[in-house]
N, C-alpha and C. Protein backbone atom coordinates (compact mmCIF):
# COMPACT_ATOMS: atom_id res chain seq x y z
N UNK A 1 105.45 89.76 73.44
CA UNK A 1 105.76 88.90 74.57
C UNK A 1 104.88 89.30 75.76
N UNK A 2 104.42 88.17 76.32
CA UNK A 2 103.37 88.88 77.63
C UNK A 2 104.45 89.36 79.14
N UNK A 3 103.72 89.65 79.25
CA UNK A 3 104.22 90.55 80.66
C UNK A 3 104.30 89.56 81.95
N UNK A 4 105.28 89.60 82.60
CA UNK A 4 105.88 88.28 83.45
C UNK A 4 104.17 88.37 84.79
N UNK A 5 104.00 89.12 85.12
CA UNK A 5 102.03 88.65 85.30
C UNK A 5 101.26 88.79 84.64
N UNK A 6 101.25 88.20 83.69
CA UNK A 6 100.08 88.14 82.78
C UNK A 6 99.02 87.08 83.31
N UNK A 7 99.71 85.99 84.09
CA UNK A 7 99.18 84.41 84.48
C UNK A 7 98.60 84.95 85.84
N UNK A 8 98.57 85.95 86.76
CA UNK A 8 98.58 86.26 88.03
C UNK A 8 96.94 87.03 87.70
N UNK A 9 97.06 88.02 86.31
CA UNK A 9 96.40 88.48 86.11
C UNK A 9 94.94 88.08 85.69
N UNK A 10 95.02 86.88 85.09
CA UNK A 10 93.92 86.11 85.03
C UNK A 10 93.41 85.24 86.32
N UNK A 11 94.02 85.36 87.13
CA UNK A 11 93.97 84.83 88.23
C UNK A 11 92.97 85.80 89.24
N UNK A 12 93.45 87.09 89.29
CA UNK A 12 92.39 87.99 90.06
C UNK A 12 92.19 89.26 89.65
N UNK A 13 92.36 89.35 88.06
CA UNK A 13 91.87 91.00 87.75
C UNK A 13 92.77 91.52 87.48
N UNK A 14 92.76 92.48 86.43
CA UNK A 14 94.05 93.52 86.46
C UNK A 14 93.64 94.32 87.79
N UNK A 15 92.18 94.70 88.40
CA UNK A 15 92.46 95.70 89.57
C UNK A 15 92.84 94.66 90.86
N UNK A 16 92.82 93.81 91.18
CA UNK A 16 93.87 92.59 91.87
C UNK A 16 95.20 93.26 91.56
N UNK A 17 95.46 92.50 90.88
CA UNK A 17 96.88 92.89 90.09
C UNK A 17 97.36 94.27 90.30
N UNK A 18 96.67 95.26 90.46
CA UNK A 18 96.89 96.90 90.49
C UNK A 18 96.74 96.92 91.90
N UNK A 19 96.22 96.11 93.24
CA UNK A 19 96.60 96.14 94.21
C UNK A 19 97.91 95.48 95.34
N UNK A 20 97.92 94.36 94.44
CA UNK A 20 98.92 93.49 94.61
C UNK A 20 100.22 94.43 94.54
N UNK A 21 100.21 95.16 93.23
CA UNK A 21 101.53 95.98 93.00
C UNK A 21 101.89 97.18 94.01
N UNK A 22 100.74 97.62 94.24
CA UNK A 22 100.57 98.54 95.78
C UNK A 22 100.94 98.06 97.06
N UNK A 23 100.95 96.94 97.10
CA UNK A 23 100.79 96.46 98.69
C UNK A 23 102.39 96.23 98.95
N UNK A 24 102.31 96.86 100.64
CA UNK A 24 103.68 96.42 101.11
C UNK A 24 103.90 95.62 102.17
N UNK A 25 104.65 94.40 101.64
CA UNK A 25 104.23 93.12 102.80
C UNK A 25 105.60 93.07 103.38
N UNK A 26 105.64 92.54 104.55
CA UNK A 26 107.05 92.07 105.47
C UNK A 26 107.23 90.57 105.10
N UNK A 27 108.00 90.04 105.38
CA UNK A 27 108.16 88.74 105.51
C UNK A 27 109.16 88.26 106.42
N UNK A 28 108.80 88.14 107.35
CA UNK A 28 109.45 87.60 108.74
C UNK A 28 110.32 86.53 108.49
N UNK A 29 111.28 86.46 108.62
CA UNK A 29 112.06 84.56 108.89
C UNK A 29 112.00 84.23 107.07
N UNK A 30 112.92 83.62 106.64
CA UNK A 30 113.83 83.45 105.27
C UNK A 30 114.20 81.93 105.46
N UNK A 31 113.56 81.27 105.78
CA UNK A 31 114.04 79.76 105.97
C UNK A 31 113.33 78.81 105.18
N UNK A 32 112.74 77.70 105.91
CA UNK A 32 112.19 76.64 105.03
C UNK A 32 110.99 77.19 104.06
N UNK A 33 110.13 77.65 104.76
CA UNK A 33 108.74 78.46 104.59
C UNK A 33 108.89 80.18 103.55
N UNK A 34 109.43 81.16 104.85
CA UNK A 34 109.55 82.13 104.16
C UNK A 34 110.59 82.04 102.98
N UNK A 35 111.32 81.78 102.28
CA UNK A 35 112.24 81.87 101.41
C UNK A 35 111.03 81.15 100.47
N UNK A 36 110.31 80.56 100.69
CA UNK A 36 109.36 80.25 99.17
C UNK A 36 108.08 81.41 99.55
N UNK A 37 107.53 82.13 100.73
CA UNK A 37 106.68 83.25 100.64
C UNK A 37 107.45 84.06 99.86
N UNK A 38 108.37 84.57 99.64
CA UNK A 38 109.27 85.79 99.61
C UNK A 38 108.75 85.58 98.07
N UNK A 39 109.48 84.52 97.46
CA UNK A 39 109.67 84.11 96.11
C UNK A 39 107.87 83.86 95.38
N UNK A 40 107.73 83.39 95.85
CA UNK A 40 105.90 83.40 95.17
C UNK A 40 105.19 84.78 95.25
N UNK A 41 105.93 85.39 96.27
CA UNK A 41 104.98 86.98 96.42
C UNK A 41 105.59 87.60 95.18
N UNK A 42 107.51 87.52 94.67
CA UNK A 42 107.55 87.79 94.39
C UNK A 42 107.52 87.58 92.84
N UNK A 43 106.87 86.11 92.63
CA UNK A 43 106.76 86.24 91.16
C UNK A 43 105.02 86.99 90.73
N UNK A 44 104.37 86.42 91.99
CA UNK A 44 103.03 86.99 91.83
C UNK A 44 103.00 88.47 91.15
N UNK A 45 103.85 89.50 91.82
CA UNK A 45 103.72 90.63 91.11
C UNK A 45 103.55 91.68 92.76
N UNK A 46 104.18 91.02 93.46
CA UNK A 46 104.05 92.31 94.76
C UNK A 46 104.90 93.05 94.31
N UNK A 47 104.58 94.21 95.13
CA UNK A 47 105.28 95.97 94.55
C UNK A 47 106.40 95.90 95.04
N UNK A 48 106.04 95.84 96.90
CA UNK A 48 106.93 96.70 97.68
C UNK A 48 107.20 95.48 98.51
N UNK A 49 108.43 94.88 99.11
CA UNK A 49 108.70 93.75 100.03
C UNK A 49 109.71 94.04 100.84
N UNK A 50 109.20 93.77 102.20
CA UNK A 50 110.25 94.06 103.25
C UNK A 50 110.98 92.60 103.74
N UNK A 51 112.32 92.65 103.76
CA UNK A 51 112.59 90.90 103.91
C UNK A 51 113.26 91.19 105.14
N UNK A 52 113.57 89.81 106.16
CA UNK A 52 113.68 90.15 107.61
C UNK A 52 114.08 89.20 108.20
N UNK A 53 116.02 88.58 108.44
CA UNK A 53 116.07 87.88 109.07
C UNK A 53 117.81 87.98 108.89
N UNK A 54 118.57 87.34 110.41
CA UNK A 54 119.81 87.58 110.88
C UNK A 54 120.40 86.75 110.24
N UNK A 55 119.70 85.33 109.59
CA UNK A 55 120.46 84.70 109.40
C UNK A 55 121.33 84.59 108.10
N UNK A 56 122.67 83.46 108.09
CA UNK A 56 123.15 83.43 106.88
C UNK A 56 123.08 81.91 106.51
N UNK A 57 123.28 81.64 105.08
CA UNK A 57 122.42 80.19 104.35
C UNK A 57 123.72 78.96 105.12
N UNK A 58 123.31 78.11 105.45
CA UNK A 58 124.24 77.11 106.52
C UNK A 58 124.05 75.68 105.26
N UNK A 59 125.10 75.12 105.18
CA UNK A 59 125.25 73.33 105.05
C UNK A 59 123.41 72.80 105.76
N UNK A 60 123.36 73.23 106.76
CA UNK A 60 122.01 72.50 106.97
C UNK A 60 120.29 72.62 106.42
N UNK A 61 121.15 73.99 105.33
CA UNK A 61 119.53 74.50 104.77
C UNK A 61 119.13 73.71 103.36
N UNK A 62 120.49 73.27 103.35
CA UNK A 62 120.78 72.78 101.64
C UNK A 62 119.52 71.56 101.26
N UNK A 63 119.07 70.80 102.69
CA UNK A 63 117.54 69.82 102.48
C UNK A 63 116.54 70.07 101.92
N UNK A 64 116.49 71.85 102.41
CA UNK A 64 114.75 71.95 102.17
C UNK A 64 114.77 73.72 101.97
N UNK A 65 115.85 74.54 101.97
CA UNK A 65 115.63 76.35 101.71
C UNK A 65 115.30 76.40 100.05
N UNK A 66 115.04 76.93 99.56
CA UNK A 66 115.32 77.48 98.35
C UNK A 66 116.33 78.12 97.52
N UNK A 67 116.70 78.80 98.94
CA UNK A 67 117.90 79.85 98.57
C UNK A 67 119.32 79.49 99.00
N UNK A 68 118.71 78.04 99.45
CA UNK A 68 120.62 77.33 99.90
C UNK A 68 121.10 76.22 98.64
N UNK A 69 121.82 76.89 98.27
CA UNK A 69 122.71 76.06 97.33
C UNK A 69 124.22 76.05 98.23
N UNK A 70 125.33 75.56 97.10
CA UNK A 70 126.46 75.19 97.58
C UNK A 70 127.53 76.65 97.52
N UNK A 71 127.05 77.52 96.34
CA UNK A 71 127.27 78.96 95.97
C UNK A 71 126.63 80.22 96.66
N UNK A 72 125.87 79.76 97.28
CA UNK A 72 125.23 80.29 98.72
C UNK A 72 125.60 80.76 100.24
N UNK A 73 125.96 79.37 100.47
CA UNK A 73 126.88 79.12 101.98
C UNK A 73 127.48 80.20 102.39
N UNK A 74 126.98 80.86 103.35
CA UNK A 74 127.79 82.09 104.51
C UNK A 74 127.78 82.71 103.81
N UNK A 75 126.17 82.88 102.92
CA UNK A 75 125.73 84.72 102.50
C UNK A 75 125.04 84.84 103.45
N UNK A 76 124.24 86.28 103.67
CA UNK A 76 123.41 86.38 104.34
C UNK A 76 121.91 86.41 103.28
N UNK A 77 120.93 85.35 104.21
CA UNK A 77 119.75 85.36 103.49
C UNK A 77 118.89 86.33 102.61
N UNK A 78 118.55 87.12 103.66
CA UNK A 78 118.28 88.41 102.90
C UNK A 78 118.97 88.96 101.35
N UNK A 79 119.93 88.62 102.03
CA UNK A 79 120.46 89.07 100.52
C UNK A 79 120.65 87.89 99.48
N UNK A 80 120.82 87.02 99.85
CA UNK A 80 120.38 86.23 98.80
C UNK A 80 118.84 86.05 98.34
N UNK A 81 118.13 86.28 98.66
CA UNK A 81 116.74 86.01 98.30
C UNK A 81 116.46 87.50 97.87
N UNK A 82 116.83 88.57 98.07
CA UNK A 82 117.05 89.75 97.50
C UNK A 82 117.40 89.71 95.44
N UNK A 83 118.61 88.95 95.99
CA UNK A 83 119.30 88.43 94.49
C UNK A 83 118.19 87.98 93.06
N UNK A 84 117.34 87.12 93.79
CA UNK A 84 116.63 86.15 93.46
C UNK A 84 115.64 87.19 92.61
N UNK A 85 115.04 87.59 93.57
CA UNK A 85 113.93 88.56 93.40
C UNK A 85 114.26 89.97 92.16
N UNK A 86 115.53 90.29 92.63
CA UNK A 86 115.53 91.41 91.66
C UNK A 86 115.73 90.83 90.09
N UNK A 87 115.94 89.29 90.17
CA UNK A 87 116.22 88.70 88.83
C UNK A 87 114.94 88.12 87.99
N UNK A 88 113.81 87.98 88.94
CA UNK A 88 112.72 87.66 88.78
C UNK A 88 112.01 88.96 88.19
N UNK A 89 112.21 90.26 89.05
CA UNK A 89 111.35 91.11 89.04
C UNK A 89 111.98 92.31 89.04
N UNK A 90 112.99 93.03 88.37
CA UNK A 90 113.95 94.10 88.29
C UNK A 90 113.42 95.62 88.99
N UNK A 91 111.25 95.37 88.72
CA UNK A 91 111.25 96.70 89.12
C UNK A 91 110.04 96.79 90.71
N UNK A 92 110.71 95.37 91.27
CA UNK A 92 110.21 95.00 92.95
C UNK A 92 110.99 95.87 93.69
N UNK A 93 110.25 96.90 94.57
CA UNK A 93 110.76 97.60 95.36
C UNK A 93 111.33 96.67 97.18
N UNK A 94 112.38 96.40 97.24
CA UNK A 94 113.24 95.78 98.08
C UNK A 94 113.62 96.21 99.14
N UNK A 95 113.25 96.21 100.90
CA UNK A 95 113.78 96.68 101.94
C UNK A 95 114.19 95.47 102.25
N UNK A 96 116.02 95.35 102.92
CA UNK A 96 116.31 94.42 103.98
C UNK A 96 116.42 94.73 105.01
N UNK A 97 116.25 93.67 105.67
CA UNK A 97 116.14 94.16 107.19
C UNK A 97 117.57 92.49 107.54
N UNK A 98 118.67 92.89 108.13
CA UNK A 98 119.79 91.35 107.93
C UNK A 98 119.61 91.42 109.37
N UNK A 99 119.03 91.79 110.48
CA UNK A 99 118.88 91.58 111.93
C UNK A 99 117.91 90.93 112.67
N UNK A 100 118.37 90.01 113.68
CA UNK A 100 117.69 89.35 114.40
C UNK A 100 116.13 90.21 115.29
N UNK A 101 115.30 90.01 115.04
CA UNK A 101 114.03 90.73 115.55
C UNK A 101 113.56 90.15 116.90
N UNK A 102 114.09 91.03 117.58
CA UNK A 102 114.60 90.91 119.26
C UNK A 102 112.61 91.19 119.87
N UNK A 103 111.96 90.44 120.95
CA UNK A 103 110.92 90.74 120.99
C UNK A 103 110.21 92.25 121.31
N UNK A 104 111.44 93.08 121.75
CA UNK A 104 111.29 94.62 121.94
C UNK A 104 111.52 95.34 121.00
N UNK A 105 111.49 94.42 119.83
CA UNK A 105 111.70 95.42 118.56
C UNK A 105 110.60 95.15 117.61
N UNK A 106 109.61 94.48 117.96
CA UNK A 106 108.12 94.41 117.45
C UNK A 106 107.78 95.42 117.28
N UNK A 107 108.09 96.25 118.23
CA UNK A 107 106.67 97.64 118.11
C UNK A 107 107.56 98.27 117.31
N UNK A 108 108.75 98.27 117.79
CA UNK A 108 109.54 99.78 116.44
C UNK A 108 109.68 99.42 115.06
N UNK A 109 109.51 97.94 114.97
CA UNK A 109 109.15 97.84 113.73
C UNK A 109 107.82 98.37 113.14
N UNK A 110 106.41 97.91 113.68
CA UNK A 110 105.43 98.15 113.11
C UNK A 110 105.06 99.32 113.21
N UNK A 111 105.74 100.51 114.33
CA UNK A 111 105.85 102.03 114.17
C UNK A 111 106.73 102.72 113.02
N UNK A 112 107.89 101.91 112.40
CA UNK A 112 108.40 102.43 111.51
C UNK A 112 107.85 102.82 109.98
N UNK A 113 107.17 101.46 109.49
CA UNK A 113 106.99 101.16 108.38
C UNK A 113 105.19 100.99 108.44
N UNK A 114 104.77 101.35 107.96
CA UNK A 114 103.23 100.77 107.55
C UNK A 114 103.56 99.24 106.24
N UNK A 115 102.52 98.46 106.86
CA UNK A 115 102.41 97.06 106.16
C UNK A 115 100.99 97.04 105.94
N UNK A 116 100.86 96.40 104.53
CA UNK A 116 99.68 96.24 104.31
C UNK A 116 99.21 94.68 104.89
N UNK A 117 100.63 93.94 104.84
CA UNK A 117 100.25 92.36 105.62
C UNK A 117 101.95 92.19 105.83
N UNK A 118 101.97 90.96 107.00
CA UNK A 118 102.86 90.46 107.25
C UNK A 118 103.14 89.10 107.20
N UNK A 119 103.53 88.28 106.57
CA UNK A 119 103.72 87.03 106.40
C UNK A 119 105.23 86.53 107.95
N UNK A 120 104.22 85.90 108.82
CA UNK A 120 104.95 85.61 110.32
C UNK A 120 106.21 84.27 109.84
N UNK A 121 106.92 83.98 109.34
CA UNK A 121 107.89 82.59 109.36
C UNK A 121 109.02 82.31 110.60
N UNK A 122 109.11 83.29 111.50
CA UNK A 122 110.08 83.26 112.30
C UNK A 122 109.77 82.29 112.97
N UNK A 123 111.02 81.28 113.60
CA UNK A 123 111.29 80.14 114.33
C UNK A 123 111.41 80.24 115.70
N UNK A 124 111.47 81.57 116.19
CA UNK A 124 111.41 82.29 117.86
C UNK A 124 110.07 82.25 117.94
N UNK A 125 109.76 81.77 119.34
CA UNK A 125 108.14 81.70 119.66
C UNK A 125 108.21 83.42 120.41
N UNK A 126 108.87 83.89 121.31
CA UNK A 126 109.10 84.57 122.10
C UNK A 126 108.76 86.24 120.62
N UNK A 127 109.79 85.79 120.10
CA UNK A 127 109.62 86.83 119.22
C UNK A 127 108.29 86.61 117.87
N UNK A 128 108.20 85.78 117.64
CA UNK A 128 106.90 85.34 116.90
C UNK A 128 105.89 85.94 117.65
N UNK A 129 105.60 85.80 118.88
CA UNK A 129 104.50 86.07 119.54
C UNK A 129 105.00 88.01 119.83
N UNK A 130 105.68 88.67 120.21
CA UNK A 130 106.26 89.98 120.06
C UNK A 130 105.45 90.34 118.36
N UNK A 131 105.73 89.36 117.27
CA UNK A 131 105.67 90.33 116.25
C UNK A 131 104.00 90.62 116.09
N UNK A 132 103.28 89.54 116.67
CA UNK A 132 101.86 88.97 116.35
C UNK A 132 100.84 90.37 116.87
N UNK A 133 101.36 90.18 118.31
CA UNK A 133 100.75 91.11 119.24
C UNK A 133 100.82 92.54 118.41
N UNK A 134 102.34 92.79 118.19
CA UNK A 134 102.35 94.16 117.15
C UNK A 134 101.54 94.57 116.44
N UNK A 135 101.39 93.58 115.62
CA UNK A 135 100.60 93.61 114.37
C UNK A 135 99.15 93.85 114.78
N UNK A 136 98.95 92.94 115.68
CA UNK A 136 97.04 93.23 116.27
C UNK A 136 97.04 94.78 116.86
N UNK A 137 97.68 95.37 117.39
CA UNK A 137 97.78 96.61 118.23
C UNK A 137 97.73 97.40 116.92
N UNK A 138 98.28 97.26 115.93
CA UNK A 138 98.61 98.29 114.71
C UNK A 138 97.59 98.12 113.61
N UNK A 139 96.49 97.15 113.23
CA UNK A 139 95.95 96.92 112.90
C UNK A 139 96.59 96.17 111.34
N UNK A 140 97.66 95.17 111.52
CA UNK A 140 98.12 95.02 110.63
C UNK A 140 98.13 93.44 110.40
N UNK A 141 97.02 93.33 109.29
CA UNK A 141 96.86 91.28 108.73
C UNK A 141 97.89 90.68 109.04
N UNK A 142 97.65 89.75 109.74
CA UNK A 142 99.24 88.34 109.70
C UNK A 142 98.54 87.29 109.67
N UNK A 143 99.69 86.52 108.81
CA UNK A 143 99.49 84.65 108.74
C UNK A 143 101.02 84.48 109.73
N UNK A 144 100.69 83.38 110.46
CA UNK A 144 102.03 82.52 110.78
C UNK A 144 101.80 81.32 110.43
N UNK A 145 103.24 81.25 109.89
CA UNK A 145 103.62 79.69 109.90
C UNK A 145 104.58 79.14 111.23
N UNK A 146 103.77 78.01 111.64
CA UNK A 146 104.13 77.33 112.48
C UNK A 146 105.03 76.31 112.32
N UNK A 147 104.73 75.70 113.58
CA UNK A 147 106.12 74.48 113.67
C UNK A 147 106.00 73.11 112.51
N UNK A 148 106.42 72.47 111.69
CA UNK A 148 106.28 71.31 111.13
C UNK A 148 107.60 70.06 111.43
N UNK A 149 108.22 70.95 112.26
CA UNK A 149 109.63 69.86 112.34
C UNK A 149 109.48 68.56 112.78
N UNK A 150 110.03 67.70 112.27
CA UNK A 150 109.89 66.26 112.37
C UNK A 150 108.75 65.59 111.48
N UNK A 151 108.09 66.47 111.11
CA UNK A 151 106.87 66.23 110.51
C UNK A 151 107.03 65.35 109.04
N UNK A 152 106.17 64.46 108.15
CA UNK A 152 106.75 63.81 107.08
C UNK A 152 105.46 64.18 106.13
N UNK A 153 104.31 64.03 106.92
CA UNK A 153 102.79 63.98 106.19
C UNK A 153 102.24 65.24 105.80
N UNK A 154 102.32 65.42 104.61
CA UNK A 154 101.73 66.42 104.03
C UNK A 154 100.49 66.38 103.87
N UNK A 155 100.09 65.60 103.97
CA UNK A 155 98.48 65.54 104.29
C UNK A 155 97.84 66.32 105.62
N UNK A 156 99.03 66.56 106.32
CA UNK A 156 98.46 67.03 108.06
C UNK A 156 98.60 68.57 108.01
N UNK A 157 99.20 68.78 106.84
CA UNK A 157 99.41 70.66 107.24
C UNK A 157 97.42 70.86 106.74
N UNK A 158 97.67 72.10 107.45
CA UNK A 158 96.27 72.82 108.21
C UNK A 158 96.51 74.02 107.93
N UNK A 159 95.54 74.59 107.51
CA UNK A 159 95.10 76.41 107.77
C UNK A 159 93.85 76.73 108.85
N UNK A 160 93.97 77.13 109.32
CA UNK A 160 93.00 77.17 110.97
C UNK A 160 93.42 79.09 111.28
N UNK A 161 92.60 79.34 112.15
CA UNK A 161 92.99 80.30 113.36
C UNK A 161 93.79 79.72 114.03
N UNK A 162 94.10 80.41 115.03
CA UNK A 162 95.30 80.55 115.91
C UNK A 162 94.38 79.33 116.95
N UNK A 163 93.05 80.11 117.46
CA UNK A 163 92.89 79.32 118.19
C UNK A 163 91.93 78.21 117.64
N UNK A 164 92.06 77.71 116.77
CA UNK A 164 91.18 76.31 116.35
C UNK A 164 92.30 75.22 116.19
N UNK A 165 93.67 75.02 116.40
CA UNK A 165 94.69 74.31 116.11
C UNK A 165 94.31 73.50 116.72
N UNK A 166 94.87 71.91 116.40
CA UNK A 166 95.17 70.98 117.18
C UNK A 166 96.29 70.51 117.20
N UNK A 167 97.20 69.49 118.30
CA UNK A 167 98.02 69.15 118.15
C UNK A 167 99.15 69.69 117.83
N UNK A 168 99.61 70.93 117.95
CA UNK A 168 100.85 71.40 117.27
C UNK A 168 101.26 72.14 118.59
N UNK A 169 102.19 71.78 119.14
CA UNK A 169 102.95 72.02 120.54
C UNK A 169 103.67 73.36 120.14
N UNK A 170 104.08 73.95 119.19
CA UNK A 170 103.99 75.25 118.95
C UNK A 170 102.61 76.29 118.71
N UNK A 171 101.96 75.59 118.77
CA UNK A 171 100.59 76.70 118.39
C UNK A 171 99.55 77.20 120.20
N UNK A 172 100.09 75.74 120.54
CA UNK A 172 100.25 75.96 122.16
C UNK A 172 100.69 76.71 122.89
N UNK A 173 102.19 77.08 122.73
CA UNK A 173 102.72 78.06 123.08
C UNK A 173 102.43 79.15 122.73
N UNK A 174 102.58 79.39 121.71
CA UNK A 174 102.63 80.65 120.73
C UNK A 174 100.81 80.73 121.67
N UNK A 175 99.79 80.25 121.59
CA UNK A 175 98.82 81.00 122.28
C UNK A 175 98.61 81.19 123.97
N UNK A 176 100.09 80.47 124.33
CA UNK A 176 100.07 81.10 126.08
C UNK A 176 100.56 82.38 126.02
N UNK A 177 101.65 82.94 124.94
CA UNK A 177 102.38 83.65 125.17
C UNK A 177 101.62 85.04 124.70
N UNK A 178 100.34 85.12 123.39
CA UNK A 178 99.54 85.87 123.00
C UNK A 178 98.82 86.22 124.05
N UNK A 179 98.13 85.60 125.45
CA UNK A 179 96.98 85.11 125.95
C UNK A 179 97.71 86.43 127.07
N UNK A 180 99.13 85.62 127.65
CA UNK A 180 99.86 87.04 128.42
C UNK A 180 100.40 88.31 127.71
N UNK A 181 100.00 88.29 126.18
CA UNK A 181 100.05 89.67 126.21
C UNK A 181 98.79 90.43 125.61
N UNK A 182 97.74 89.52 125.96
CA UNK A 182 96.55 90.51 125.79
C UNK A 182 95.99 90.96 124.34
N UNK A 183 96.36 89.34 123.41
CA UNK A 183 96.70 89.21 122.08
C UNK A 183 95.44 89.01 121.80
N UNK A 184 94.72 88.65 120.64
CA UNK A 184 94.14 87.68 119.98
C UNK A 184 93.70 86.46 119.55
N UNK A 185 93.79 85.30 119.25
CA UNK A 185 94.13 84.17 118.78
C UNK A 185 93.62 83.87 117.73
N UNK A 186 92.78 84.79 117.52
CA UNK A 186 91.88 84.54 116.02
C UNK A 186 92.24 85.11 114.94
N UNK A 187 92.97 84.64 114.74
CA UNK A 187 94.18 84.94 113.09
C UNK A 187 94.44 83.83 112.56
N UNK A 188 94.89 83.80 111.65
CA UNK A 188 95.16 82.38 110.50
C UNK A 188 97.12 82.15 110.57
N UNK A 189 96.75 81.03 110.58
CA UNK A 189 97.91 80.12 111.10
C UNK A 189 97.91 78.78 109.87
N UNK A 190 99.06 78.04 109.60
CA UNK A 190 99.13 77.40 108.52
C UNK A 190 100.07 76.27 109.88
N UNK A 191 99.70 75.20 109.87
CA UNK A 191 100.15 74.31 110.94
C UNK A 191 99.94 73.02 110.80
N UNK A 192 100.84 71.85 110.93
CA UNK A 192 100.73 70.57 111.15
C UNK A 192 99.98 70.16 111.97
N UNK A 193 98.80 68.96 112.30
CA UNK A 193 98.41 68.46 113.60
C UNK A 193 99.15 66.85 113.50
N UNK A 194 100.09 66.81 112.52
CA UNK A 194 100.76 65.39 112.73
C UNK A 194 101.24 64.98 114.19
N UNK A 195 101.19 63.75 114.55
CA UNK A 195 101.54 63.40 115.95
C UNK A 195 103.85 63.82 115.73
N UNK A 196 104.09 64.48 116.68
CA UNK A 196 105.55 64.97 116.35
C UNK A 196 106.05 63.66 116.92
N UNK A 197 107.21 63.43 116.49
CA UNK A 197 108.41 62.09 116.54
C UNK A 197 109.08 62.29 117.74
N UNK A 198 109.72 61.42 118.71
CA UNK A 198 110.68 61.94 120.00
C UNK A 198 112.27 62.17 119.33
């Protein structure tokens, strides 16, 4: 029987594959977005995964989460997508983190733990932009995913830098708020330029 990456492995190498299993990624925010990063990292064959968010699965995730079913409802995410993962992957090394990531807790995060990357999904601009800055100060890779709400056209999502976006009234922000803290903007960002709905 082949080995549950065997398909990953043809994809980029067993020494891919032998880094992939090394690497320890965060994953910010467990919602529309992160709850399918979490799950693709973790069928890919990541080693070590840090998961990171206050919330618990609501009636309103049941549209579009992964991890919201009806047997779900008023768990906490983390741990459900925890669930997921150890059933996928029994020998994925698993940190939760079930707390809200307050923007003064950027740095003690990225002082605690070394990351080899951070996958950004959080829905706080305030703290999105807290985790970003972190990460540039620490020398630590990030993607964010940005705003798509209201959005219908899948044709409009974008991978850009931070600062090559158009149109996305979160990518706006998110680069006033980098700009006052002496951030970057030249990082990769995954973002809608669809015109947003009132």
């Amino acid at each position: 029987m082949p080995y549950p990456q065997a398909r990953t492995e043809i994809l980029i190498g067993a020494e891919g594959l032998a880094r992939l299993r090394a690497a320890r990624v965060l994953v910010a925010g467990l919602g529309g977005v992160g709850g399918h990063v979490a799950e693709a990292l973790g069928r890919a064959g990541i080693g070590r995964l840090t998961l990171l968010d206050h919330d618990v699965v609501s009636p309103s995730n049941l549209n579009r989460q992964l991890l919201a079913l009806h047997s779900t409802l008023g768990r906490p995410k983390v741990e459900v997508i925890a669930e997921r993962l150890r059933d996928i992957d029994p020998t994925l090394e698993l940190t939760l983190i079930g707390e809200f990531l307050q923007p003064d807790g950027a740095e003690a995060l990225m002082s605690a733990t070394t990351f080899d990357y951070i996958a950004d999904c959080i829905d706080s601009i305030a703290c999105k932009a807290a985790l970003v800055a972190a990460c540039h100060r620490h020398g630590v890779p990030v993607i964010s995913a940005l705003g798509a709400g209201n959005c219908l056209d899948v044709r409009r999502v974008r991978a850009a830098t931070l600062n090559q976006t158009q149109g996305c009234p979160l990518a706006r922000e998110l680069r006033r708020q980098l700009r006052e803290r002496g951030a970057s903007l030249n990082y990769p960002v995954i973002y809608s330029d669809e015109p947003r709905r009132p």
